[in-house]
Protein backbone atom coordinates (compact mmCIF):
# COMPACT_ATOMS: atom_id res chain seq x y z
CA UNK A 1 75.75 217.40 51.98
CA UNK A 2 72.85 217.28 49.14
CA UNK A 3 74.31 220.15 47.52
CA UNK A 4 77.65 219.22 47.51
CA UNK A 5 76.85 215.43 45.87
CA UNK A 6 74.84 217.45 43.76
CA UNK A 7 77.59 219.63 42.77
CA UNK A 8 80.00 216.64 42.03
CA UNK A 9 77.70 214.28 40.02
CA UNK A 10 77.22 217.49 37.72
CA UNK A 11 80.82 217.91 37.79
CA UNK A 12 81.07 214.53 36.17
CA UNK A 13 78.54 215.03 33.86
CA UNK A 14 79.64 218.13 32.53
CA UNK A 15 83.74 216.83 31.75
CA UNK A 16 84.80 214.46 29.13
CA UNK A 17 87.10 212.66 30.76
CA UNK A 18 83.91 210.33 31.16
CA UNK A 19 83.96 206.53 30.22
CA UNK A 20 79.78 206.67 30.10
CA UNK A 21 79.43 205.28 26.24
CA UNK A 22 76.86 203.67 23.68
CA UNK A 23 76.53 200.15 22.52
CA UNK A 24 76.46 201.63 18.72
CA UNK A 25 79.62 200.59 16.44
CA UNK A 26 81.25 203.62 14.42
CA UNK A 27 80.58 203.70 10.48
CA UNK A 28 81.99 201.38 8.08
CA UNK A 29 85.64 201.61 7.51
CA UNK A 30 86.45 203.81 4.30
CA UNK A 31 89.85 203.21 2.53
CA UNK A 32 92.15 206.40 3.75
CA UNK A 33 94.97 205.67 1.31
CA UNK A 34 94.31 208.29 -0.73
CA UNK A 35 93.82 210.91 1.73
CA UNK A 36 96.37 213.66 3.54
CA UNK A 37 96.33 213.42 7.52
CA UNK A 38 96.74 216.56 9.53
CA UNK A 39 97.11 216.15 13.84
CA UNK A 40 95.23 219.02 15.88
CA UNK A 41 94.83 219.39 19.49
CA UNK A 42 91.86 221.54 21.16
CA UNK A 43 90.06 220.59 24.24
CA UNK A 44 88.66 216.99 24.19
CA UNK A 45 88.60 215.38 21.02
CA UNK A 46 84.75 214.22 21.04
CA UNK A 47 84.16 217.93 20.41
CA UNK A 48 87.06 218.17 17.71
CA UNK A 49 86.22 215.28 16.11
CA UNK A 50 82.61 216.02 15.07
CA UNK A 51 83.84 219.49 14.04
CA UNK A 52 85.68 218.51 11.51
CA UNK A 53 83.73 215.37 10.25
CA UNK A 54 81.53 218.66 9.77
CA UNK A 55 83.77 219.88 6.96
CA UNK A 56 83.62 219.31 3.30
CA UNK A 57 86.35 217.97 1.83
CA UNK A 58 87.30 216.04 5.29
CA UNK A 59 86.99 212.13 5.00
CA UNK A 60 87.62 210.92 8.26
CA UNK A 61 88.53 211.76 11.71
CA UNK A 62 90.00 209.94 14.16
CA UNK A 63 90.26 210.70 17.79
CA UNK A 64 93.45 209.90 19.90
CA UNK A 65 96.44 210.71 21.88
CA UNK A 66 99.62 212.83 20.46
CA UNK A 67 102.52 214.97 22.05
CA UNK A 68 103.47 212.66 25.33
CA UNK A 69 106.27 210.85 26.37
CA UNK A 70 104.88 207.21 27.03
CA UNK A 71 103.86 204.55 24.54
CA UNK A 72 100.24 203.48 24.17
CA UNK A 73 98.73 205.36 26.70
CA UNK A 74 95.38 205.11 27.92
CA UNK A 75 92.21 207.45 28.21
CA UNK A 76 92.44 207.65 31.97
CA UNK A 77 96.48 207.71 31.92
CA UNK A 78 96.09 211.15 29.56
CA UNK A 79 93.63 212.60 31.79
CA UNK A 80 95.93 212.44 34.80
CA UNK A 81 98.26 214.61 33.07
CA UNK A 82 101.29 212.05 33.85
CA UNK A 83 102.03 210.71 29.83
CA UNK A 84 102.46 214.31 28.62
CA UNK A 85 99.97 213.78 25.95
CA UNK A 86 97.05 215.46 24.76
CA UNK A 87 93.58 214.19 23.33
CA UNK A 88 94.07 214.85 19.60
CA UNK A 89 92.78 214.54 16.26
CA UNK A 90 93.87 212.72 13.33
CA UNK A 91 91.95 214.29 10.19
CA UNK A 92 92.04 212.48 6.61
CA UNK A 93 91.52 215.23 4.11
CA UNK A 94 91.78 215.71 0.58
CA UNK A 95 93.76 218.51 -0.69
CA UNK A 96 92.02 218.43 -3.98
CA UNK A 97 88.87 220.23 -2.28
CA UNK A 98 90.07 221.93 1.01
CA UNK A 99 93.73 223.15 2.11
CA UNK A 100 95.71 222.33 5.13
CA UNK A 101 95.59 226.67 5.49
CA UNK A 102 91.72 225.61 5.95
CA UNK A 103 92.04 223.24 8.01
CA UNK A 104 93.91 225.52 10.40
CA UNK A 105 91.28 228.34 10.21
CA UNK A 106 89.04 225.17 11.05
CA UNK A 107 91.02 224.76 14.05
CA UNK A 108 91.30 228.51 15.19
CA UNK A 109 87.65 229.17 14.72
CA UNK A 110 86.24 226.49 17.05
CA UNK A 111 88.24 227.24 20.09
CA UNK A 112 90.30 229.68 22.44
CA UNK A 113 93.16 229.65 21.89
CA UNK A 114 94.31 231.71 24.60
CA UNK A 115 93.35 228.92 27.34
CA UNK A 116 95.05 225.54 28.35
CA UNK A 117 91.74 223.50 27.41
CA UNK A 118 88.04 224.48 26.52
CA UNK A 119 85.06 224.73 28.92
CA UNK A 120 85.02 222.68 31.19
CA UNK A 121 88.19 220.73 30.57
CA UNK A 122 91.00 222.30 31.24
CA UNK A 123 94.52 220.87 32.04
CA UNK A 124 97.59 219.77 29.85
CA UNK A 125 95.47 216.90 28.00
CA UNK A 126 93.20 219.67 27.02
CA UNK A 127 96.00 222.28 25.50
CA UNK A 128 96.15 223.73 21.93
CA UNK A 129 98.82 222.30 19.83
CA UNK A 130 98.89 222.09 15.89
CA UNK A 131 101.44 219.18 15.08
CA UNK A 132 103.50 219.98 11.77
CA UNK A 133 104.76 217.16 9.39
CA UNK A 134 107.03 218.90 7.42
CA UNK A 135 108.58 222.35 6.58
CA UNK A 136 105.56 223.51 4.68
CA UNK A 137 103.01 222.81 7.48
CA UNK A 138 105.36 224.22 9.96
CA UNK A 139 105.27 227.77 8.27
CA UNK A 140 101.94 227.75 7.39
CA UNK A 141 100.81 226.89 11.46
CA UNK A 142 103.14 230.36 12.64
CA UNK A 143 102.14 231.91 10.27
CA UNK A 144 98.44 231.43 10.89
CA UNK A 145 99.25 232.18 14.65
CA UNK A 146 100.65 235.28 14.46
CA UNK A 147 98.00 236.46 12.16
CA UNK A 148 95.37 235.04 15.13
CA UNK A 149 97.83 237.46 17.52
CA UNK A 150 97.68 240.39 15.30
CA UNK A 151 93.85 240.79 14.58
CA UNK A 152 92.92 241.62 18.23
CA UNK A 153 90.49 238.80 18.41
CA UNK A 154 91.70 237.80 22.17
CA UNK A 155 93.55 240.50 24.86
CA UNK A 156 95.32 237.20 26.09
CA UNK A 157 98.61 235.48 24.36
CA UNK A 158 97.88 232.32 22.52
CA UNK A 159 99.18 229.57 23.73
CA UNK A 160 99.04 227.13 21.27
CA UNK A 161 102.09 224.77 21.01
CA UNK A 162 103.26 224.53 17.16
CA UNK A 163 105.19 221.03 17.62
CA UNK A 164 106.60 217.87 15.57
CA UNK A 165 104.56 215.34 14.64
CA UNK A 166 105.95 212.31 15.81
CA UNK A 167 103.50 209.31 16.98
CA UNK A 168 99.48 209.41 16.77
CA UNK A 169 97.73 206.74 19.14
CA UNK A 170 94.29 206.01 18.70
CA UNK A 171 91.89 205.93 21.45
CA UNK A 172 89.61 203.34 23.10
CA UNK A 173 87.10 202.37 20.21
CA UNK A 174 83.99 203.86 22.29
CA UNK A 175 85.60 207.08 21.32
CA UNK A 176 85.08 207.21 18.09
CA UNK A 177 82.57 208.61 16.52
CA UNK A 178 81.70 209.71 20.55
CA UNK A 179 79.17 212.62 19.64
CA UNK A 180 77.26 210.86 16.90
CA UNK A 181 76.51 207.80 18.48
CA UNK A 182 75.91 209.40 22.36
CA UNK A 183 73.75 212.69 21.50
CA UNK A 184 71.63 212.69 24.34
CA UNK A 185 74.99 212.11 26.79
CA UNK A 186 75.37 215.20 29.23
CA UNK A 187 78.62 216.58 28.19
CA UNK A 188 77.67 216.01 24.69
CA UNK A 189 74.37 218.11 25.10
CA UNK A 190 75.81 220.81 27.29
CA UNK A 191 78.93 221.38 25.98
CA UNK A 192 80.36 219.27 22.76
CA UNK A 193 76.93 219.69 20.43
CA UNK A 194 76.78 223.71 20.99
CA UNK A 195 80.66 223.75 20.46
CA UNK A 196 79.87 222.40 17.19
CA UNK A 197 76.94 224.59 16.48
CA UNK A 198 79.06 227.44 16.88
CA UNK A 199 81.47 226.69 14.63
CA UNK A 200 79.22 225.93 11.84
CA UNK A 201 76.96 229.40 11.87
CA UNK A 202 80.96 231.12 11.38
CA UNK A 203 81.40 229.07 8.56
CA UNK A 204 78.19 227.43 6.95
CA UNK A 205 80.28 227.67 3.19
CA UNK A 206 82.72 225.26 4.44
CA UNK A 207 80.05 222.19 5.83
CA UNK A 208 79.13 219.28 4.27
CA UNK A 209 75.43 219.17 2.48
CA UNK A 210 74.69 216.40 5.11
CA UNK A 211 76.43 218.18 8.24
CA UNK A 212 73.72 218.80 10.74
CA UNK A 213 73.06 223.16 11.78
């Protein structure tokens, strides 16, 4: 019986669909007008987020809930899988210093995308999806995903979902900003911080001077 509590309270530790938080407030609010928004999907969106606050050229990044069926859902009604949506990323960028095709090899070089979620999470809240706003985002997501197919990277299918944009709801405010302001939380040690980590020694030209390696 030891081991097995054992086993479950490092269970919970180890998954993000956690509520443990810190008392910190995010940064100060930055005027986004000017910006271009992309939506991205890949595993939970503490780890997404801080990957691409990592990138130069990317302003601000908001973590929330896209591609269900309900409105307004909530952290834990996403995690049970019932409101068909999946943790997500809203990502203010300026086009001026790095393209949306960037932004996609972003995406595709901080994941699998060959699984329904990303160690330990897995589950349809957790699935790969790109969310297009127009014609010209559309094309450029296939064709990035066929080109992802054809270079032999994985032996699996990729199974990211290349879908509509249609409604971006932001999450709980203790999510944002979730792996600066809780770096000594379990999942966030174990699993979002070397996510990050990775991602950064594949592409060290595309960081921000300030983005911690």
């Amino acid at each position: 019986m030891p081991l097995l509590l054992f086993l479950c309270t490092l269970s919970i530790l180890s998954s993000c669909n956690t509520t443990q938080s810190n008392a910190h407030t995010t940064q100060p609010q930055v005027d986004l007008s000017q910006y271009e928004t992309a939506y991205f999907a890949s595993g939970c969106f503490w780890c997404v987020e801080a990957i691409y606050e990592s990138v130069h050229g990317v302003a601000e990044v908001i973590s929330g809930y896209a591609g269900g069926h309900t409105d307004n859902p909530t952290y834990r009604e996403v995690g049970s899988g019932k409101t068909g949506h999946a943790e997500a990323v809203e990502v203010y960028y300026d086009p001026s210093i790095i393209s949306y095709e960037t932004l996609i090899e972003v995406y595709y070089d901080s994941q699998d995308p060959t699984t329904v979620g990303q160690a330990p999470d897995y589950g349809s809240a957790y699935r790969s999806i790109i969310f297009y706003k127009n014609d010209t985002q559309k094309a450029l997501a296939l064709k990035a995903k066929q080109s992802v197919e054809d270079s032999g990277t994985y032996n699996k299918p990729v199974v990211t979902e290349i879908l509509p944009f249609e409604v971006f709801y932001k999450a709980e405010d203790y999510h944002q900003d979730y792996e600066r302001l809780n770096p000594n939380q379990p999942y966030v040690r174990s699993v979002s911080i070397p996510r990050l980590k990775r991602f950064q020694a594949k592409h060290p030209e595309l960081l921000k001077k300030n983005a911690e390696k």
